[in-house]
PDB file of N, CA and C in Angstrom:
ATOM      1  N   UNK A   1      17.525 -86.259  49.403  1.00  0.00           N
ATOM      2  CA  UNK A   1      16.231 -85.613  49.553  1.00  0.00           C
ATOM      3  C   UNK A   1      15.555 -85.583  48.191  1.00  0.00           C
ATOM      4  N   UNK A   2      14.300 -85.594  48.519  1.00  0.00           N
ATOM      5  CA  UNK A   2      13.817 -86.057  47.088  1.00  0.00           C
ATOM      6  C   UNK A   2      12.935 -84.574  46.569  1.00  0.00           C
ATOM      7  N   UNK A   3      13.194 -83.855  45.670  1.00  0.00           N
ATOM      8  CA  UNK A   3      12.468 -82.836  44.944  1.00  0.00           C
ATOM      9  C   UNK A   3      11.257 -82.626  45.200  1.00  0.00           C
ATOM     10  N   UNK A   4      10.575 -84.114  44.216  1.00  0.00           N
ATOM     11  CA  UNK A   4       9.354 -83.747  43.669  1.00  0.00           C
ATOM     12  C   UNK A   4       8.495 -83.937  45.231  1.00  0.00           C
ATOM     13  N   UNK A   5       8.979 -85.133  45.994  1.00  0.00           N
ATOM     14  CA  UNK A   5       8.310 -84.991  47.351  1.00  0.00           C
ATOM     15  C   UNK A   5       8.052 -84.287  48.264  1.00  0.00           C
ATOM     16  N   UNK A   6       8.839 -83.262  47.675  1.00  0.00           N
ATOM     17  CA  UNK A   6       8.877 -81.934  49.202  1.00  0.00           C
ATOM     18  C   UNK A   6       7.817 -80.530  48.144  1.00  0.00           C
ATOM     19  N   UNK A   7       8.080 -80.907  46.857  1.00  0.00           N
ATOM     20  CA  UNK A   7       7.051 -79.910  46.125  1.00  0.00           C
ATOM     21  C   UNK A   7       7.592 -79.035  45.236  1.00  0.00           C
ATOM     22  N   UNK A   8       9.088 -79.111  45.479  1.00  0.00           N
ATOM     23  CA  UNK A   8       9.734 -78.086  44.673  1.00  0.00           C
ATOM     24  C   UNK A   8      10.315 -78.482  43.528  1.00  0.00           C
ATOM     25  N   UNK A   9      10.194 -78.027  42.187  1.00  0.00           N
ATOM     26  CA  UNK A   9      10.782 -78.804  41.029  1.00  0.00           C
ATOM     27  C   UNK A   9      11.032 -77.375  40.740  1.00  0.00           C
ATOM     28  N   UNK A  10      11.812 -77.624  39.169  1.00  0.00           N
ATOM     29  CA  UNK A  10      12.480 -76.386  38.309  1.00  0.00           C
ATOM     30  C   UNK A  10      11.256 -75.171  38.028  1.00  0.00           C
ATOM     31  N   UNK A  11      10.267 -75.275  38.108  1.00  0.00           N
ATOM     32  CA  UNK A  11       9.094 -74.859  37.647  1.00  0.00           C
ATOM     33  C   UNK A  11       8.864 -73.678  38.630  1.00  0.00           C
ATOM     34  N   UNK A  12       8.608 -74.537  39.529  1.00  0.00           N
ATOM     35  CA  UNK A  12       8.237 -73.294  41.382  1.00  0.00           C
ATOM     36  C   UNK A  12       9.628 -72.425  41.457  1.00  0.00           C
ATOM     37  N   UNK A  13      10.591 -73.117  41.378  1.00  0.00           N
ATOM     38  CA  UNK A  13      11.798 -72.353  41.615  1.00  0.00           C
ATOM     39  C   UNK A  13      11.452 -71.324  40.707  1.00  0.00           C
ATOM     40  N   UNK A  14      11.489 -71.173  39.604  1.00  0.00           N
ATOM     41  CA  UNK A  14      11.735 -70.030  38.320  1.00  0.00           C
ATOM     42  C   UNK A  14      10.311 -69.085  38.625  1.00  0.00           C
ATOM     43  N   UNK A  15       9.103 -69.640  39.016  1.00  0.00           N
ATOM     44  CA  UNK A  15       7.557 -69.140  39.404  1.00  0.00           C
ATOM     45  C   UNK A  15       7.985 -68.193  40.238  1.00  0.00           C
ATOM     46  N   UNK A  16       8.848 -68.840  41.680  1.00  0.00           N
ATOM     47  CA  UNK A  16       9.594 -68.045  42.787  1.00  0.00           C
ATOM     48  C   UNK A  16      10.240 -66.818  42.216  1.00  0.00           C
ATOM     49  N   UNK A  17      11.378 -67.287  41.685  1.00  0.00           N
ATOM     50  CA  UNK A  17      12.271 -65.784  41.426  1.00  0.00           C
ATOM     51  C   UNK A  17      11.424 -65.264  40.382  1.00  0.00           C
ATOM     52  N   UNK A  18      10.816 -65.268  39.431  1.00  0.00           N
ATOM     53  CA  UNK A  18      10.247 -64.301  38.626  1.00  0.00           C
ATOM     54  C   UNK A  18       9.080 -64.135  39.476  1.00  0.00           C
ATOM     55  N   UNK A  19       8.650 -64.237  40.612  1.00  0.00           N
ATOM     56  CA  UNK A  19       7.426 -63.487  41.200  1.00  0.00           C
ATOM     57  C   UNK A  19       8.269 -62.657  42.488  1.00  0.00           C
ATOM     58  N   UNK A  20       9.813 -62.672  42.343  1.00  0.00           N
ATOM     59  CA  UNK A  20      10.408 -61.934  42.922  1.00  0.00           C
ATOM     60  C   UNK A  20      10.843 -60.776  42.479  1.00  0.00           C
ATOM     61  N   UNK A  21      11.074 -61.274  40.912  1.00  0.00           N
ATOM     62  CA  UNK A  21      11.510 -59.891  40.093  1.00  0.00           C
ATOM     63  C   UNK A  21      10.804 -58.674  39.989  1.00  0.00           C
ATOM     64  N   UNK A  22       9.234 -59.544  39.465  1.00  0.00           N
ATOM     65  CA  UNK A  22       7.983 -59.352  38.984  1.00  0.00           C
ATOM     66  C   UNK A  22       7.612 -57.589  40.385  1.00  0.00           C
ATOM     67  N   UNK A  23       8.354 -58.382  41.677  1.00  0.00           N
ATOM     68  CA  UNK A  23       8.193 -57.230  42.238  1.00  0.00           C
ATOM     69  C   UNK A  23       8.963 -56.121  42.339  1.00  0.00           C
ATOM     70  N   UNK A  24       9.963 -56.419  42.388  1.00  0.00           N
ATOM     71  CA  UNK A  24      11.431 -55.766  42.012  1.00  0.00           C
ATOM     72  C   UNK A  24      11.316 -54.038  41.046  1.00  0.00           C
ATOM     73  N   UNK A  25      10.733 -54.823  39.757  1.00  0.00           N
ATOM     74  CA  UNK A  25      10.799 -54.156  38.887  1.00  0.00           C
ATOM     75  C   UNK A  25       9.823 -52.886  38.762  1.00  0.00           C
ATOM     76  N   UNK A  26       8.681 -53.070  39.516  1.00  0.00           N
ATOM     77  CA  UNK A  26       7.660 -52.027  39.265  1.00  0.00           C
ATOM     78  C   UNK A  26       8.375 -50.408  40.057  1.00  0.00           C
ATOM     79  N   UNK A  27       9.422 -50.891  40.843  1.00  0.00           N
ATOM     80  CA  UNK A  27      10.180 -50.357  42.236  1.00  0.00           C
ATOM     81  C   UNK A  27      11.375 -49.283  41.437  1.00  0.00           C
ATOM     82  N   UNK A  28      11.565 -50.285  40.335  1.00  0.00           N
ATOM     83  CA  UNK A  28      13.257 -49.896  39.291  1.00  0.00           C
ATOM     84  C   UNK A  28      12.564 -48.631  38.394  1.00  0.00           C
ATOM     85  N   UNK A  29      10.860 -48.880  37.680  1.00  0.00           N
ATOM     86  CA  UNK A  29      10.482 -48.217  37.145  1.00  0.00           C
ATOM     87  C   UNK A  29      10.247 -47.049  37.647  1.00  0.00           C
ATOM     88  N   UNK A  30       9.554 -47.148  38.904  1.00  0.00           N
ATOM     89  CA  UNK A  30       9.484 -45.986  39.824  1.00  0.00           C
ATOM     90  C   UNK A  30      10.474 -44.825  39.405  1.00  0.00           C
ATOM     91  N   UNK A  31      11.812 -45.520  40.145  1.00  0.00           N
ATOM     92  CA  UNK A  31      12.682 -44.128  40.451  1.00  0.00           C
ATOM     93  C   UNK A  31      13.312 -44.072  39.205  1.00  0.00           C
ATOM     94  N   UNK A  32      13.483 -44.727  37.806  1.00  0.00           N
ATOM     95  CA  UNK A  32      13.427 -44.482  36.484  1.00  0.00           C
ATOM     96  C   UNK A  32      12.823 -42.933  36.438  1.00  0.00           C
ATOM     97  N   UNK A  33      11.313 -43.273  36.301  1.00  0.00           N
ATOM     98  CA  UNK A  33      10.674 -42.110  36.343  1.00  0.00           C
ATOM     99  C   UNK A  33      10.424 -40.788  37.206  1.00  0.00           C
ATOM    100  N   UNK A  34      11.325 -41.067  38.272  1.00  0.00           N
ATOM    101  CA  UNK A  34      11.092 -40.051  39.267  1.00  0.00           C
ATOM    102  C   UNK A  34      12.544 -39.230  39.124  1.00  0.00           C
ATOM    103  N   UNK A  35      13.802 -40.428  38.517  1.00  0.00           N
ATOM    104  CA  UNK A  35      14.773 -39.270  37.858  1.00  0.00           C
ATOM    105  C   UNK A  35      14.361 -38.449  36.369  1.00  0.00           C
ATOM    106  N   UNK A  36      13.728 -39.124  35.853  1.00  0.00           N
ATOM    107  CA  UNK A  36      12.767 -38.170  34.342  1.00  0.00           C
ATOM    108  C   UNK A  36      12.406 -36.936  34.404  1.00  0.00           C
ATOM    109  N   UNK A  37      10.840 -37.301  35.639  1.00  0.00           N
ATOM    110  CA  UNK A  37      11.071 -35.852  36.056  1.00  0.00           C
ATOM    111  C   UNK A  37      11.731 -34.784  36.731  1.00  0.00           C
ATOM    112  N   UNK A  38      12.543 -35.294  38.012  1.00  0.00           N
ATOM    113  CA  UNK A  38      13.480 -34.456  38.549  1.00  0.00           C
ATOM    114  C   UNK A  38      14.057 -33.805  37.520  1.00  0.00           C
ATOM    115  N   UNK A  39      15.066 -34.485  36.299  1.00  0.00           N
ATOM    116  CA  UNK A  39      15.632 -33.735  35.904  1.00  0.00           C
ATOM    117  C   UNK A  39      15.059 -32.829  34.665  1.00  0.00           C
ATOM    118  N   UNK A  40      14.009 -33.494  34.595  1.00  0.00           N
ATOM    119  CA  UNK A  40      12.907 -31.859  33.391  1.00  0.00           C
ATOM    120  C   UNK A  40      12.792 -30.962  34.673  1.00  0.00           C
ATOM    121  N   UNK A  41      12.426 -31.094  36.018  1.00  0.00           N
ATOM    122  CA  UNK A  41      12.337 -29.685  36.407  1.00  0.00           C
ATOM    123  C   UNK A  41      13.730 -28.718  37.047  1.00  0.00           C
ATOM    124  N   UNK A  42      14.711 -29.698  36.971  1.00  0.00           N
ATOM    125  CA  UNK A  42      15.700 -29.268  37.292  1.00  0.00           C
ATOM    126  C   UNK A  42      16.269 -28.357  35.966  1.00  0.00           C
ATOM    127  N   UNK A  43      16.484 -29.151  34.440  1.00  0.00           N
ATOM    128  CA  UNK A  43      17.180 -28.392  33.723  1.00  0.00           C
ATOM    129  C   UNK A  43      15.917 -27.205  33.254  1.00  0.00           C
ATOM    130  N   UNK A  44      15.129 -27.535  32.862  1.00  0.00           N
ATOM    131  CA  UNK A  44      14.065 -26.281  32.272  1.00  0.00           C
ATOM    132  C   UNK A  44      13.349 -25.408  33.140  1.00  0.00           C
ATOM    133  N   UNK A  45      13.511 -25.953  34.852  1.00  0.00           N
ATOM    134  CA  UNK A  45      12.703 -24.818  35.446  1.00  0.00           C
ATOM    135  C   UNK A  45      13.686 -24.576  36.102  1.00  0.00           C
ATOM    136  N   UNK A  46      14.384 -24.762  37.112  1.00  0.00           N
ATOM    137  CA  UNK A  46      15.255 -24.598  37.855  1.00  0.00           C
ATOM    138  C   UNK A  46      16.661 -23.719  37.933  1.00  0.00           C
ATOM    139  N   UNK A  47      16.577 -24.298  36.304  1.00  0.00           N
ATOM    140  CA  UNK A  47      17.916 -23.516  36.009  1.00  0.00           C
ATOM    141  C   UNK A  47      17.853 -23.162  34.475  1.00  0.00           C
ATOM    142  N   UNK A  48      16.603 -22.419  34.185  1.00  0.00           N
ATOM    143  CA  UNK A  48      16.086 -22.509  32.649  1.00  0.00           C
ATOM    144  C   UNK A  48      16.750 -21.531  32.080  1.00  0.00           C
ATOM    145  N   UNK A  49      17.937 -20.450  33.033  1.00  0.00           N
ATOM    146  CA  UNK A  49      18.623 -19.732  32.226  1.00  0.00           C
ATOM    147  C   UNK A  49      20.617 -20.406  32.022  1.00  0.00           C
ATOM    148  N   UNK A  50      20.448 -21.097  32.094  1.00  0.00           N
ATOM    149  CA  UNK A  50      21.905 -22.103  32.409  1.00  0.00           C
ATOM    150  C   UNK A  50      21.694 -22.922  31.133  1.00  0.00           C
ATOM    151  N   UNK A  51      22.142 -22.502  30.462  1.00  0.00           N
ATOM    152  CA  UNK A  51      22.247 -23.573  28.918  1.00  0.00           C
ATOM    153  C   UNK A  51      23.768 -24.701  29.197  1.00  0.00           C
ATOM    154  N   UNK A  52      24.152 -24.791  29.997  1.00  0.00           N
ATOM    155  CA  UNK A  52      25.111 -26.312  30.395  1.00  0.00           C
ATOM    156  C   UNK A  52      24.445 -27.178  31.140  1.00  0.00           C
ATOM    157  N   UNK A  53      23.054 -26.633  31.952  1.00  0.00           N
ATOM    158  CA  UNK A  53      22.537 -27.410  32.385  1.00  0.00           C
ATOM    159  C   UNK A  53      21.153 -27.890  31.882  1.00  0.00           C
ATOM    160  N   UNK A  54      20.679 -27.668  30.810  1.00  0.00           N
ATOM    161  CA  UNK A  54      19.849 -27.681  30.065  1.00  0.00           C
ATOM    162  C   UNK A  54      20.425 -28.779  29.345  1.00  0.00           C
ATOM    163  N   UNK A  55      21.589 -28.824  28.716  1.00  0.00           N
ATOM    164  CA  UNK A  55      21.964 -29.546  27.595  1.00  0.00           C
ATOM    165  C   UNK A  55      22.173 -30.959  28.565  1.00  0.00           C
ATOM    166  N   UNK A  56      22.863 -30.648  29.774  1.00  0.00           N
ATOM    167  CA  UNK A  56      23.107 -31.834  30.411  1.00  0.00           C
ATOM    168  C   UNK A  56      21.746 -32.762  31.146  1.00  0.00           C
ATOM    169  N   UNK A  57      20.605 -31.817  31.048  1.00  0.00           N
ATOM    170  CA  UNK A  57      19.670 -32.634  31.338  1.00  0.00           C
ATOM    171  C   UNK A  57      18.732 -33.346  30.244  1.00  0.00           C
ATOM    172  N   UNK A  58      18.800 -32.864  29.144  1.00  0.00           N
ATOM    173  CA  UNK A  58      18.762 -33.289  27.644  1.00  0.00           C
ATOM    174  C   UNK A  58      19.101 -34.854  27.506  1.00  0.00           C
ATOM    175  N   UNK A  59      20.284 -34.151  27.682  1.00  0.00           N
ATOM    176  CA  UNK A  59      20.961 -35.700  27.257  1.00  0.00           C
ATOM    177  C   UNK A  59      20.685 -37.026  28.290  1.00  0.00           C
ATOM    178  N   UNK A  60      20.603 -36.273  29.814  1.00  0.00           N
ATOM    179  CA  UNK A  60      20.223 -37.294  30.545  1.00  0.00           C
ATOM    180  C   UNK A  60      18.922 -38.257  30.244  1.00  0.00           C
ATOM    181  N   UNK A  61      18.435 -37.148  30.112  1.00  0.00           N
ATOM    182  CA  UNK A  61      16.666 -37.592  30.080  1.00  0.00           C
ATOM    183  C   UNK A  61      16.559 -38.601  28.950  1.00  0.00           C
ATOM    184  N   UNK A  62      17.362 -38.372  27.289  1.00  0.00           N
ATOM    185  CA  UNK A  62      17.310 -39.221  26.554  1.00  0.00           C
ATOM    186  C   UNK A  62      17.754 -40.743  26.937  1.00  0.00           C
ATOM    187  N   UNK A  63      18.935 -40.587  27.625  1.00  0.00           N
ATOM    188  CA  UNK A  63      19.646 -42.066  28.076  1.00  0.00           C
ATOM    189  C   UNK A  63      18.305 -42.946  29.083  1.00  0.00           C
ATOM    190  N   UNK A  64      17.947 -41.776  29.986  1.00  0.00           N
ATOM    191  CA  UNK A  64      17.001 -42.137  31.208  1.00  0.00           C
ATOM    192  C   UNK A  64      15.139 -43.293  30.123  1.00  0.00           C
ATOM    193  N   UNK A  65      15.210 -42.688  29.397  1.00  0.00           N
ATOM    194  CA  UNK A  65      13.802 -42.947  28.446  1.00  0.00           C
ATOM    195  C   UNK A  65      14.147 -43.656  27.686  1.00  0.00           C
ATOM    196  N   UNK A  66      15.590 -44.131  26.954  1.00  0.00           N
ATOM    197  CA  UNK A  66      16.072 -45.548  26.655  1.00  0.00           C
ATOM    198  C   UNK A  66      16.166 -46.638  26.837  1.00  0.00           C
ATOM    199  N   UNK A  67      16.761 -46.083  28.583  1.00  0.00           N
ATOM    200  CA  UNK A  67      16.679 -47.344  29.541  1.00  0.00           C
ATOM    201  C   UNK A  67      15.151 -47.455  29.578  1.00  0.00           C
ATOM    202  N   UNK A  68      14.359 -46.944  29.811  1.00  0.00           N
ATOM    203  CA  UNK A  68      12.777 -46.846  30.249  1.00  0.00           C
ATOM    204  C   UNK A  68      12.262 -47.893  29.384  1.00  0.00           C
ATOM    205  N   UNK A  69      12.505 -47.738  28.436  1.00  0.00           N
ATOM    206  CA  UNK A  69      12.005 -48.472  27.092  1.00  0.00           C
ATOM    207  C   UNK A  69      12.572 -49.624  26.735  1.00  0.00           C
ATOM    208  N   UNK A  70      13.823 -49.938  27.254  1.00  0.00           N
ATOM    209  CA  UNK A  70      14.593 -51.502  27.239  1.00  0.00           C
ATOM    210  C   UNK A  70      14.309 -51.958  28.497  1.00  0.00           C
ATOM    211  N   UNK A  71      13.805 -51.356  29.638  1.00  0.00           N
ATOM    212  CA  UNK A  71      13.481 -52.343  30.722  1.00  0.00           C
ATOM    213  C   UNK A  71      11.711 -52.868  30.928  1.00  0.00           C
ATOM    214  N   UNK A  72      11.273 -51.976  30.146  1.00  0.00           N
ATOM    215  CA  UNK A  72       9.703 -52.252  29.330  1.00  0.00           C
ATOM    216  C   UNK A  72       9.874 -53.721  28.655  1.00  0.00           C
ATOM    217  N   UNK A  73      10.728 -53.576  27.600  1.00  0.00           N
ATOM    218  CA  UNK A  73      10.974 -54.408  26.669  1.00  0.00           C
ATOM    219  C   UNK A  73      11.240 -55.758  26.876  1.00  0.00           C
ATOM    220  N   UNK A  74      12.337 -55.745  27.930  1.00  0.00           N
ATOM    221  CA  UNK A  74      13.083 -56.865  28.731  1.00  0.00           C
ATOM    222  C   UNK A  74      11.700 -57.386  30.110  1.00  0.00           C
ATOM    223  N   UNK A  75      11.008 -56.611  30.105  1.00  0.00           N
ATOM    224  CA  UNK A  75      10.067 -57.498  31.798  1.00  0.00           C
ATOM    225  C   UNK A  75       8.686 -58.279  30.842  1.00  0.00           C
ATOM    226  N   UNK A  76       8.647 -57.564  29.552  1.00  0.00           N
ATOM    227  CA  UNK A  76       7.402 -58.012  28.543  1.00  0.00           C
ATOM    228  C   UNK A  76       8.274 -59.317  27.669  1.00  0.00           C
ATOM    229  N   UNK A  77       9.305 -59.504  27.586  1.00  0.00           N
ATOM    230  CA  UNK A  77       9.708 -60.904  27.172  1.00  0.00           C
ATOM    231  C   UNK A  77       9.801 -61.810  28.337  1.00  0.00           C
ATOM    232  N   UNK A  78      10.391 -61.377  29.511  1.00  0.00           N
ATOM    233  CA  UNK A  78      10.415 -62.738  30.491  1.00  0.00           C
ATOM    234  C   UNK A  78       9.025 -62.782  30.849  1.00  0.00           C
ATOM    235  N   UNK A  79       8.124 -62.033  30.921  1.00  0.00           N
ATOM    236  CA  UNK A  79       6.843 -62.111  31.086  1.00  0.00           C
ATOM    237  C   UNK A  79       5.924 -62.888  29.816  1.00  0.00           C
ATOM    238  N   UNK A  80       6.224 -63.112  28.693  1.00  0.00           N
ATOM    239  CA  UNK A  80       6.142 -63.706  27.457  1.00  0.00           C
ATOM    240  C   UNK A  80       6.984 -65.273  27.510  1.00  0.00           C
ATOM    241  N   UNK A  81       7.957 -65.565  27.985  1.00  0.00           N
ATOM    242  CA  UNK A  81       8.480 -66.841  28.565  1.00  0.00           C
ATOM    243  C   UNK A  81       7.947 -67.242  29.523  1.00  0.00           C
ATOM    244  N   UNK A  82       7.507 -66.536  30.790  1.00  0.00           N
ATOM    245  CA  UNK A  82       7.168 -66.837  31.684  1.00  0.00           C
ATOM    246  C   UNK A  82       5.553 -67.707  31.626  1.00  0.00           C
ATOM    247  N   UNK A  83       4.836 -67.016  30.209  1.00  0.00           N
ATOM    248  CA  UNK A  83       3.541 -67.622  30.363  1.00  0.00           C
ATOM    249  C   UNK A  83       4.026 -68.487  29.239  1.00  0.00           C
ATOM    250  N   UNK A  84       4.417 -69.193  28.370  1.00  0.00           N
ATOM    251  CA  UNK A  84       4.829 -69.778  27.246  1.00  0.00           C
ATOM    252  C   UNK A  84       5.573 -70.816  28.187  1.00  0.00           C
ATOM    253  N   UNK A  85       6.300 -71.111  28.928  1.00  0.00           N
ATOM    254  CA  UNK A  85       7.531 -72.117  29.171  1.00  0.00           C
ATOM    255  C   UNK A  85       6.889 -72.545  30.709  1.00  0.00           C
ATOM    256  N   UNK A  86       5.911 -71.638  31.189  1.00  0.00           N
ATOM    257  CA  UNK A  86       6.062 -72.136  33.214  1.00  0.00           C
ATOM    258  C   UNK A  86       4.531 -72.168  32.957  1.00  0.00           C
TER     259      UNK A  86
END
């Protein structure tokens, strides 16, 4: 079977899955941010007299806004390849 005759080369394929990711990801950011805030209102309102759960939502939230910021980082480079290479 021949590739280029049917339409599909390396190009569409990679166009394909990164316009698959492309959707993927807005979805990942979502509930990123929807554990952010859950857990600000969980440790500071919820349970704002519980200092184990304060500290444990602290720390969450930092890891949670790390990831936030490396999966920013990571969709703005394949998105930077994506217009550079396809």
């Amino acid at each position: 079977m021949d590739l280029e005759a049917s339409g599909t080369t390396f190009g569409t394929l990679v166009n394909n899955f990164i316009g698959l990711i492309n959707l993927v990801i807005p979805l990942i950011f979502a509930v990123v941010f929807i554990v952010i805030i859950w857990k600000i209102i969980d440790a500071w309102i919820l349970n704002a007299d519980n200092d184990t759960k304060r500290a444990e939502g602290r720390q969450l939230i930092i890891v949670a806004v790390i990831v936030f910021v490396i999966m920013l980082s990571a969709w703005g480079i394949v998105s930077i390849l994506r217009s550079s290479l396809f």
